[in-house]
N, C-alpha and C. Protein backbone atom coordinates (compact mmCIF):
# COMPACT_ATOMS: atom_id res chain seq x y z
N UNK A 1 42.98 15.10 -6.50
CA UNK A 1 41.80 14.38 -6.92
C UNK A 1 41.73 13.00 -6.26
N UNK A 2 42.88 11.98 -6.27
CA UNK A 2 42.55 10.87 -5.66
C UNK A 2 42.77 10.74 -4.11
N UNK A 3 43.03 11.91 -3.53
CA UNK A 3 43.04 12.14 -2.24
C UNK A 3 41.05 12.83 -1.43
N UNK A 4 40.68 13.00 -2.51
CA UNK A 4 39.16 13.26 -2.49
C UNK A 4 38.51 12.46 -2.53
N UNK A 5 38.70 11.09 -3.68
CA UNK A 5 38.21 9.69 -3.86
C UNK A 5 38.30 8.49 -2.43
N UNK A 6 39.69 9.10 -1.99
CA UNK A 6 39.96 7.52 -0.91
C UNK A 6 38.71 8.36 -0.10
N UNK A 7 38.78 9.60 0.23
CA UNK A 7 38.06 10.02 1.74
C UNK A 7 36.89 10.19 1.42
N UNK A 8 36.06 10.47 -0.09
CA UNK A 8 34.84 9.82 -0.17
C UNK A 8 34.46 8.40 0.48
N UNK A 9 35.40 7.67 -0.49
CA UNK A 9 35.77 6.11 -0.07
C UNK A 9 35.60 5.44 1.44
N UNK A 10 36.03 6.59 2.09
CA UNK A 10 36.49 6.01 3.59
C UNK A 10 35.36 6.26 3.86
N UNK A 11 34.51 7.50 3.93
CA UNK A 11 33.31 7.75 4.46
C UNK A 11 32.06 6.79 4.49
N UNK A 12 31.98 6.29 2.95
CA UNK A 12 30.88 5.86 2.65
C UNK A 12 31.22 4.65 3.49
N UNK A 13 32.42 3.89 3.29
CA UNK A 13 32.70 2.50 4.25
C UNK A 13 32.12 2.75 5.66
N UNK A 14 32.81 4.14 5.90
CA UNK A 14 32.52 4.09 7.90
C UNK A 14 30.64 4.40 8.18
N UNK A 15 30.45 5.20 7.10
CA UNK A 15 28.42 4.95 7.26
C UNK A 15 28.16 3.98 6.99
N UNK A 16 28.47 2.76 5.75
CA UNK A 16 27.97 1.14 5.93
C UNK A 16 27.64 0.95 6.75
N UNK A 17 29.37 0.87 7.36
CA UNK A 17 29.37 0.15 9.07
C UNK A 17 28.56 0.67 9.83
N UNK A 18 28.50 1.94 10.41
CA UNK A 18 27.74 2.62 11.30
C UNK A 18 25.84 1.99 10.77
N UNK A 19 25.65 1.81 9.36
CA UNK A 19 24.48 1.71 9.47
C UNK A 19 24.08 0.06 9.85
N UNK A 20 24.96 -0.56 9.19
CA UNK A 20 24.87 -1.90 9.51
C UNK A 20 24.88 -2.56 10.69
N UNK A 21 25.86 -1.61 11.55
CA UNK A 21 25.81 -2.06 13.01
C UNK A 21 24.65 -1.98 13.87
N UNK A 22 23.87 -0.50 13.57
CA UNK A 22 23.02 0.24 13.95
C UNK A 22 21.47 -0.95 13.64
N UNK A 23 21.73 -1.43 12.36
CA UNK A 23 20.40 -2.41 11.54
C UNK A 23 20.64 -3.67 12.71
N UNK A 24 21.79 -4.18 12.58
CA UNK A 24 22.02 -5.42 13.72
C UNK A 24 21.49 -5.70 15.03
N UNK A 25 21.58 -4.15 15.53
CA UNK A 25 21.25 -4.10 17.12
C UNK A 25 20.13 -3.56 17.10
N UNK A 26 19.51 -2.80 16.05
CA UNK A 26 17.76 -2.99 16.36
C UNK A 26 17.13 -4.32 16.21
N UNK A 27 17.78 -5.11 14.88
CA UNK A 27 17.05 -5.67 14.56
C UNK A 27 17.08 -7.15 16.37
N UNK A 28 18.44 -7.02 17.28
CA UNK A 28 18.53 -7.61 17.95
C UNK A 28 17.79 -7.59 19.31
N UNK A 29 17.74 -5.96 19.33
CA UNK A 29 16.80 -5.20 20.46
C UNK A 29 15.38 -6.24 20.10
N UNK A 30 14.87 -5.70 18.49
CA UNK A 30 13.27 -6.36 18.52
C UNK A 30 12.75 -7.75 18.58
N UNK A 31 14.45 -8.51 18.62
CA UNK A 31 13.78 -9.98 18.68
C UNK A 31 14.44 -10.34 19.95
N UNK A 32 15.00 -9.96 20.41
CA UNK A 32 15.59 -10.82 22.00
C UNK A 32 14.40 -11.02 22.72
N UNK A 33 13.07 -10.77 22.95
CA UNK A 33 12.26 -11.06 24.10
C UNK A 33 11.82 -12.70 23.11
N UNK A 34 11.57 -12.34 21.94
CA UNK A 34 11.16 -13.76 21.45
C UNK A 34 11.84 -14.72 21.57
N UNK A 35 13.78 -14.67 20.99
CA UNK A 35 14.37 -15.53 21.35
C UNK A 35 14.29 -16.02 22.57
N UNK A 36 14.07 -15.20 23.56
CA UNK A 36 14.34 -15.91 25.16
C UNK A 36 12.84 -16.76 25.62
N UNK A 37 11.67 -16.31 24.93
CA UNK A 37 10.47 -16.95 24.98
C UNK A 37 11.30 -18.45 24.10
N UNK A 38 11.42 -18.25 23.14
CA UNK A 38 11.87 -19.95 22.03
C UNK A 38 12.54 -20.54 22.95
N UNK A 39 13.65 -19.73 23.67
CA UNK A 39 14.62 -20.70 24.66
C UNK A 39 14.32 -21.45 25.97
N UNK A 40 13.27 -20.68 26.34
CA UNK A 40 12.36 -21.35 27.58
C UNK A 40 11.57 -22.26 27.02
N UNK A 41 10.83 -21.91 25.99
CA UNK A 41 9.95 -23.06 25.30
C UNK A 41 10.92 -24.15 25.22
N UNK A 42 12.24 -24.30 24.45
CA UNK A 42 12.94 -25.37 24.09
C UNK A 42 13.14 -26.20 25.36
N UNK A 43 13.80 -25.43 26.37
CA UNK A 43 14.37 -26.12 27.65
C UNK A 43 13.04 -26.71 28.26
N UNK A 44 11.84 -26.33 28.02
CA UNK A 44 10.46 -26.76 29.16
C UNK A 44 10.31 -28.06 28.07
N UNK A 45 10.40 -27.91 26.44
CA UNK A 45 10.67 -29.23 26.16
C UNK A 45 11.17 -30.59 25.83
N UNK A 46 12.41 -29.53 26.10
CA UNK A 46 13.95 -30.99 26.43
C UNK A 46 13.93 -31.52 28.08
N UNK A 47 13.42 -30.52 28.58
CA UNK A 47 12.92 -31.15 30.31
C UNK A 47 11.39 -31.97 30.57
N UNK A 48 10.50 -31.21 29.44
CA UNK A 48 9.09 -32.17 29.52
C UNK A 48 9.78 -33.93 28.84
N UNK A 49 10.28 -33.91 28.07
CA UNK A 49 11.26 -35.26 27.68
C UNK A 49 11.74 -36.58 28.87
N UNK A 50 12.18 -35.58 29.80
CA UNK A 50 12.49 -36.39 30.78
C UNK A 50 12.07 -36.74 32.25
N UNK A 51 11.11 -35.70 32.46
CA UNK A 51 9.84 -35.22 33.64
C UNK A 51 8.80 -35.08 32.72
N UNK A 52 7.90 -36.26 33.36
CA UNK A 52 6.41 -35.86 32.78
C UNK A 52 5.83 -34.81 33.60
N UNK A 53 4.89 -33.86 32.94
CA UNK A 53 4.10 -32.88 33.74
C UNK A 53 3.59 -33.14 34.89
N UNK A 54 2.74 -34.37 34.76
CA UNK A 54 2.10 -34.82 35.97
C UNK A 54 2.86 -34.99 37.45
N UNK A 55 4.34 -34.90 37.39
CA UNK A 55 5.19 -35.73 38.15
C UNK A 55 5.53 -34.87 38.70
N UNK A 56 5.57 -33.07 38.70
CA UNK A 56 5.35 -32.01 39.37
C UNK A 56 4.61 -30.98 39.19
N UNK A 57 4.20 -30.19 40.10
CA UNK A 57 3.20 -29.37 40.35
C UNK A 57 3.75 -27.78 40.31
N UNK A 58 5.16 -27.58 40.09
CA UNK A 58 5.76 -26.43 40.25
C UNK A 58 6.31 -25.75 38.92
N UNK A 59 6.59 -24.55 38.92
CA UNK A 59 7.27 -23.96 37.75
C UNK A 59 8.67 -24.00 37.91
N UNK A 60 9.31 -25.36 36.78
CA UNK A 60 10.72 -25.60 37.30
C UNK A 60 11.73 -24.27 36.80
N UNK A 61 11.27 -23.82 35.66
CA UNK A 61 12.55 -22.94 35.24
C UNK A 61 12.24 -21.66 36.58
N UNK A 62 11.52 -21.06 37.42
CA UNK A 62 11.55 -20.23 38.32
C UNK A 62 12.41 -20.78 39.73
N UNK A 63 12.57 -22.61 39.83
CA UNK A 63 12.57 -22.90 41.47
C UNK A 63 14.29 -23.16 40.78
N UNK A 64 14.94 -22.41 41.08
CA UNK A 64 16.73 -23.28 40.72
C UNK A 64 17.42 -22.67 41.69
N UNK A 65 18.43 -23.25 41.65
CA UNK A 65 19.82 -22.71 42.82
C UNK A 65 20.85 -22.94 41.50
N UNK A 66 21.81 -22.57 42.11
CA UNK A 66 23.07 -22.45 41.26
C UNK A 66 24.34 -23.27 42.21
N UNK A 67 24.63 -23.84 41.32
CA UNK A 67 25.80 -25.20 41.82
C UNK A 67 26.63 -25.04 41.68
N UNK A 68 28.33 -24.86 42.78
CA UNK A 68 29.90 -24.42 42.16
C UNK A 68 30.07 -25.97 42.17
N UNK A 69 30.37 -26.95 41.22
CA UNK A 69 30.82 -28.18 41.05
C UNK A 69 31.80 -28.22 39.76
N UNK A 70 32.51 -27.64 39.21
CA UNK A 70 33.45 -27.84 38.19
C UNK A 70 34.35 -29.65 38.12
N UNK A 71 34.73 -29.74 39.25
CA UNK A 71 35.28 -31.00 38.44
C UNK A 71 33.97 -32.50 38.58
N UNK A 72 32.62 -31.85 39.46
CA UNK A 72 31.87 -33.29 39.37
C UNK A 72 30.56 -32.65 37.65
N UNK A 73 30.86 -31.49 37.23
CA UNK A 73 29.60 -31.37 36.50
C UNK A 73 30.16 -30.33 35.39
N UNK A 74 31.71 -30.46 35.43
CA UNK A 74 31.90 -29.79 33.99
C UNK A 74 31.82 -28.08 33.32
N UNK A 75 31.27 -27.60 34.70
CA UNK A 75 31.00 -26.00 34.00
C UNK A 75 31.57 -25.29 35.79
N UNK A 76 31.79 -24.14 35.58
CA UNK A 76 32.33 -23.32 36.78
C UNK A 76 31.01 -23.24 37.50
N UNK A 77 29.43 -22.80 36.93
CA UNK A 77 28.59 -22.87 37.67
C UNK A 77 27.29 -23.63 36.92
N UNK A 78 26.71 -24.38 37.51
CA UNK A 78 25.61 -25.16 36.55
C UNK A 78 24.15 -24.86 37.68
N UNK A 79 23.24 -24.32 36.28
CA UNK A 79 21.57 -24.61 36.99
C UNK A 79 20.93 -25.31 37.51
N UNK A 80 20.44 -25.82 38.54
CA UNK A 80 19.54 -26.78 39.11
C UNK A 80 18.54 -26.74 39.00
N UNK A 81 17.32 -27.57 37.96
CA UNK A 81 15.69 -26.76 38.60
C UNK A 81 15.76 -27.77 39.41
N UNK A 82 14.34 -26.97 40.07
CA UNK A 82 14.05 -27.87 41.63
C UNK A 82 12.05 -28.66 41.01
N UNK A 83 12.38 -29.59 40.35
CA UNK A 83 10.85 -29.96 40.70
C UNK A 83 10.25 -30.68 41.75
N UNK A 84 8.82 -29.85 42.20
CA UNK A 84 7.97 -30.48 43.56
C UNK A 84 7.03 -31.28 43.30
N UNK A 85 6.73 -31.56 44.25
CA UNK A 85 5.14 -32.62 44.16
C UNK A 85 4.24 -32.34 45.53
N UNK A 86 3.84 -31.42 45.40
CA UNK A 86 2.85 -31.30 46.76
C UNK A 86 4.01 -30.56 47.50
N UNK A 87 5.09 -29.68 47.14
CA UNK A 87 5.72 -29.25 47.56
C UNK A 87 6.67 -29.86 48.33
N UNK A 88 6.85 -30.97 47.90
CA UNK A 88 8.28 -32.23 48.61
C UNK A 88 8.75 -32.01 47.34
N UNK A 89 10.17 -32.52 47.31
CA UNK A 89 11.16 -32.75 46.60
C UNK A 89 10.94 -33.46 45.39
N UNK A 90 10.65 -33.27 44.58
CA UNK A 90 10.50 -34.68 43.11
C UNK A 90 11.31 -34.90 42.14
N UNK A 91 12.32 -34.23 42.02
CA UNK A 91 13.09 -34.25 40.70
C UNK A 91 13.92 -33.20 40.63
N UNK A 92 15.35 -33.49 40.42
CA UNK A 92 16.14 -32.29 39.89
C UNK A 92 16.78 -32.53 38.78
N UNK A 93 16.78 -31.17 37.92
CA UNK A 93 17.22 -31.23 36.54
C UNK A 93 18.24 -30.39 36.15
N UNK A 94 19.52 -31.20 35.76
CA UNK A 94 20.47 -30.21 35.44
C UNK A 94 21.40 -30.35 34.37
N UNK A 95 22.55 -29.88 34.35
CA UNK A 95 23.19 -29.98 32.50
C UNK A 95 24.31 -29.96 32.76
N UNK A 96 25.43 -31.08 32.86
CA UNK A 96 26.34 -30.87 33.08
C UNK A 96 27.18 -31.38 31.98
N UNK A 97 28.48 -30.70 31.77
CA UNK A 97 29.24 -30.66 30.47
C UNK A 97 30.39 -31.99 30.91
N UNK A 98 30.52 -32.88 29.57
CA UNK A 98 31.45 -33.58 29.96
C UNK A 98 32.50 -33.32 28.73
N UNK A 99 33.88 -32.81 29.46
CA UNK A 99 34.31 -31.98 28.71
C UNK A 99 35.46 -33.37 27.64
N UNK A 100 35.57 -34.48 27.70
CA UNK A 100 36.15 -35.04 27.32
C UNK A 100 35.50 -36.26 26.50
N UNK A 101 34.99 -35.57 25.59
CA UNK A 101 34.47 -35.88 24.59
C UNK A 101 35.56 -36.24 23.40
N UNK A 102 35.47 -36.84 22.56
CA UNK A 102 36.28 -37.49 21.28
C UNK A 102 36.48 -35.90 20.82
N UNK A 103 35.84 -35.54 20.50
CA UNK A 103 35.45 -34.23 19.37
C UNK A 103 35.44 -32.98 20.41
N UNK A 104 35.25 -32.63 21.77
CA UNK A 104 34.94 -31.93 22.52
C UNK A 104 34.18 -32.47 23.35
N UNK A 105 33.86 -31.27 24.14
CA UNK A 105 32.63 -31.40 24.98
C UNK A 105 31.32 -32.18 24.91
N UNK A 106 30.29 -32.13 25.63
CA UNK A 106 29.18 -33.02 25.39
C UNK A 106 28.41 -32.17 26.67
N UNK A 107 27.70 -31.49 26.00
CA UNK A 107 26.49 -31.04 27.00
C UNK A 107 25.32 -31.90 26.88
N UNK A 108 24.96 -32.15 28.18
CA UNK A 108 23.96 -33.44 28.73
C UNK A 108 22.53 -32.67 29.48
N UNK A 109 21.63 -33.26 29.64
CA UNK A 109 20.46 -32.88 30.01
C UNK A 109 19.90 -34.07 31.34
N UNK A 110 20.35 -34.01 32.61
CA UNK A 110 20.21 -34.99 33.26
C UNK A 110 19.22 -35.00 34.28
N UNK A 111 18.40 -35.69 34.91
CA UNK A 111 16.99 -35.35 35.69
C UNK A 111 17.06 -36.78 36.31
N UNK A 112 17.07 -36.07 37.90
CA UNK A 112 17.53 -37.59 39.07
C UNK A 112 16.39 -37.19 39.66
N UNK A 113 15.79 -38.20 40.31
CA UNK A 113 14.10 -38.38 41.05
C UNK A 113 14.95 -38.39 42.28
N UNK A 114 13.53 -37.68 43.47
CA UNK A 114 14.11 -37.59 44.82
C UNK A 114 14.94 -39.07 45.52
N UNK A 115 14.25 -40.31 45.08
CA UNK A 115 15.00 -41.47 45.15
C UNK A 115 16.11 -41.66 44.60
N UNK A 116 16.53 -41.47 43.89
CA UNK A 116 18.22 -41.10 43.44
C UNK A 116 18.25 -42.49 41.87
N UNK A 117 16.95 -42.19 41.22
CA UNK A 117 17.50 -42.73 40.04
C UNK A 117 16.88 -41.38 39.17
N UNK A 118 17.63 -42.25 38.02
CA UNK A 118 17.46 -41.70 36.73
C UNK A 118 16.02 -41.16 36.22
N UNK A 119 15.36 -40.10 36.05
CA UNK A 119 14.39 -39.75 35.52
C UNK A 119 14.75 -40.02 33.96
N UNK A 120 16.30 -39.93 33.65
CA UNK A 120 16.27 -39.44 32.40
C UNK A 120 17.49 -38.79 31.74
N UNK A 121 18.10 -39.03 30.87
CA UNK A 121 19.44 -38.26 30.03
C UNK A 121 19.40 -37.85 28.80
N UNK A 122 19.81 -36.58 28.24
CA UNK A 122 19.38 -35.82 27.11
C UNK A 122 20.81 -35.38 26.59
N UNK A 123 21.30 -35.59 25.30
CA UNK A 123 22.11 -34.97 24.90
C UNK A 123 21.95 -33.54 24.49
N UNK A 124 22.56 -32.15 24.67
CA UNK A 124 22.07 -31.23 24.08
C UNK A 124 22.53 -30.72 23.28
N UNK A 125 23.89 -31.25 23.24
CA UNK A 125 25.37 -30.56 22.48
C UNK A 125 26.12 -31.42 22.24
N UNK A 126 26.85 -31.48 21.40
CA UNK A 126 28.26 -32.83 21.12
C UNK A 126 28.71 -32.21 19.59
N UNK A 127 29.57 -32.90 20.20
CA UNK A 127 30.32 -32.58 17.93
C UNK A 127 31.47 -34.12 17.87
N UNK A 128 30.48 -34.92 18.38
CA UNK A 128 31.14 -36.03 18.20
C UNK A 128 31.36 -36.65 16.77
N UNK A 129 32.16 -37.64 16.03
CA UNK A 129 32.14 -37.91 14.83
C UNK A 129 30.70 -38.28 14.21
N UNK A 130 30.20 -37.88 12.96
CA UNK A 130 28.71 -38.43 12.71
C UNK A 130 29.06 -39.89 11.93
N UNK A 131 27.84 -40.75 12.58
CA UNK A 131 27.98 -41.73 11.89
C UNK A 131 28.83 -42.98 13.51
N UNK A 132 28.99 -42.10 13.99
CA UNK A 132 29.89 -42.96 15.27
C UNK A 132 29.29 -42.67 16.32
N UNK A 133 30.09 -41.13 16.97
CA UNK A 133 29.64 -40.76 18.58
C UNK A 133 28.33 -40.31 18.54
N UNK A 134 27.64 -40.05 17.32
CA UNK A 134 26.51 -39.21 17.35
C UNK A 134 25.63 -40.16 17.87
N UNK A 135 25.72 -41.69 17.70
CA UNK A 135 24.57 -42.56 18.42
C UNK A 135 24.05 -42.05 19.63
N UNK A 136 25.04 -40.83 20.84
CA UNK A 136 24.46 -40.98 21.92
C UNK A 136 22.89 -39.85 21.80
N UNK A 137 22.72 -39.49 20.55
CA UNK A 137 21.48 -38.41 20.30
C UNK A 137 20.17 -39.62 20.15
N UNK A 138 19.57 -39.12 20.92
CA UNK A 138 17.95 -39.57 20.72
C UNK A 138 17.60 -40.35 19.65
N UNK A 139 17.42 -39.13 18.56
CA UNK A 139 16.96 -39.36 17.39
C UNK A 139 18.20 -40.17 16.50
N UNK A 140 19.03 -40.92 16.96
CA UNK A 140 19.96 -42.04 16.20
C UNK A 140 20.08 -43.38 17.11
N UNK A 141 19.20 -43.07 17.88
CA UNK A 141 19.43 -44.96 19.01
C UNK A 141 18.43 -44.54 19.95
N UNK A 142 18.82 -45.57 20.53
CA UNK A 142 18.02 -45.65 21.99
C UNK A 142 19.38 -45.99 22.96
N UNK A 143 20.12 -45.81 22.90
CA UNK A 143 21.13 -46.31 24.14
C UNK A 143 21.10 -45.39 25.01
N UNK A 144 20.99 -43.96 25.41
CA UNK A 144 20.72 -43.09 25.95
C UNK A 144 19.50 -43.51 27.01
N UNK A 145 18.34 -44.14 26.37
CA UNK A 145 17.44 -44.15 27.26
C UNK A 145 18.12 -45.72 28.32
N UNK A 146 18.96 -46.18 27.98
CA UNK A 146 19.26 -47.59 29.11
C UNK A 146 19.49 -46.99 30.39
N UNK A 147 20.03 -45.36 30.34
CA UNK A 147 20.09 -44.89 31.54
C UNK A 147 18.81 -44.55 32.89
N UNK A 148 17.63 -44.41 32.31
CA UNK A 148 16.46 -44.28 32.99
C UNK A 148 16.63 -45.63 33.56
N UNK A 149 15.70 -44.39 34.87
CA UNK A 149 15.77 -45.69 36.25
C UNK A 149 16.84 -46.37 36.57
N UNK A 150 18.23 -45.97 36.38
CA UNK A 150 19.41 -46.71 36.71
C UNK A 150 19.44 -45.86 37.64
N UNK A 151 20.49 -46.16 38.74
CA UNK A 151 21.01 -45.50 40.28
C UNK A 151 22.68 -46.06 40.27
N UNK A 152 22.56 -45.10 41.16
CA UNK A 152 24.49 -45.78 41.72
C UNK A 152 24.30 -46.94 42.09
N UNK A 153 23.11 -47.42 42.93
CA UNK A 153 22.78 -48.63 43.64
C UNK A 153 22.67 -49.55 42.15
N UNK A 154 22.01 -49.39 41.55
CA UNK A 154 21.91 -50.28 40.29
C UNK A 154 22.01 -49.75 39.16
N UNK A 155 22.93 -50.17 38.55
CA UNK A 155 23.70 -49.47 37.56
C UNK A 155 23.42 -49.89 36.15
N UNK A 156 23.80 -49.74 35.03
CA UNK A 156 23.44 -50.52 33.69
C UNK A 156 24.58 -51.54 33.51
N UNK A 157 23.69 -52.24 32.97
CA UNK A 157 24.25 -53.57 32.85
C UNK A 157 25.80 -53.64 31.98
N UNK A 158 26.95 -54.18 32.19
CA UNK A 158 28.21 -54.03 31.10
C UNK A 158 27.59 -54.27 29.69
N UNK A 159 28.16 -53.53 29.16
CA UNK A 159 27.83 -53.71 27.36
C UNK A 159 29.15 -54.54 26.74
């Protein structure tokens, strides 16, 4: 008798699973085209943030190359978009991880004008302490923006 119970037992567990797994990956099949629509939306507006529209004429998430820079940009391979202006060069936008962070990493959102300053710097990621490292987010300061329009040539001022 209780050798009938476990293997009821076992059964009904292994159909859960089987159904639950089965519920997971439809339910993942029917939303992945949306998520990847939300994720382009997000990135066109953590990049509209730091490139105004007007300032290119091209579809940046289509124009990118792919960059091997690990020790200048933090990741084994990082995205480049390419924005144009009349089809010259205007802006490139890319994300490079700075892996030595207090707390970890720090994924950044960075956009250099064909002149070689700053369009612009975006935090996208951090798990820095709150209340401390988190100042470098937008929405807790402005010190982030001291970086616009800075260059290697002219740099921000010592704090």
């Amino acid at each position: 008798m209780k050798y009938h119970e476990v293997l009821i037992a076992g059964l009904l567990l292994a159909a859960s699973g089987v159904l639950g797994a089965g519920l997971v990956s439809w339910v993942h099949g029917r939303t992945a085209p949306q998520i990847a629509l939300n994720e382009r939306s997000a990135l066109l507006e953590q990049i509209g943030a730091l490139v105004p529209a007007q300032a290119i004429d091209n579809d940046l998430l289509s124009d990118t190359l792919t960059v091997s820079a690990p020790a200048a940009l933090g990741a084994e391979q990082t995205r480049v978009y390419r924005g144009r202006r009349h089809g010259e060069p205007a802006v490139l936008v890319f994300s490079p991880v700075e892996a030595r962070g207090y707390s970890g990493a720090i994924r950044l959102l960075v956009a250099v004008r064909a002149d070689g300053r700053l369009a612009g710097v975006r935090v996208l990621a951090h798990r820095e302490t709150p209340g401390l490292g988190d100042k470098i987010e937008r929405a807790k300061g402005d010190w982030i923006d001291s970086f616009r329009d800075r260059s290697l040539r002219d740099p921000a001022p010592a704090l």
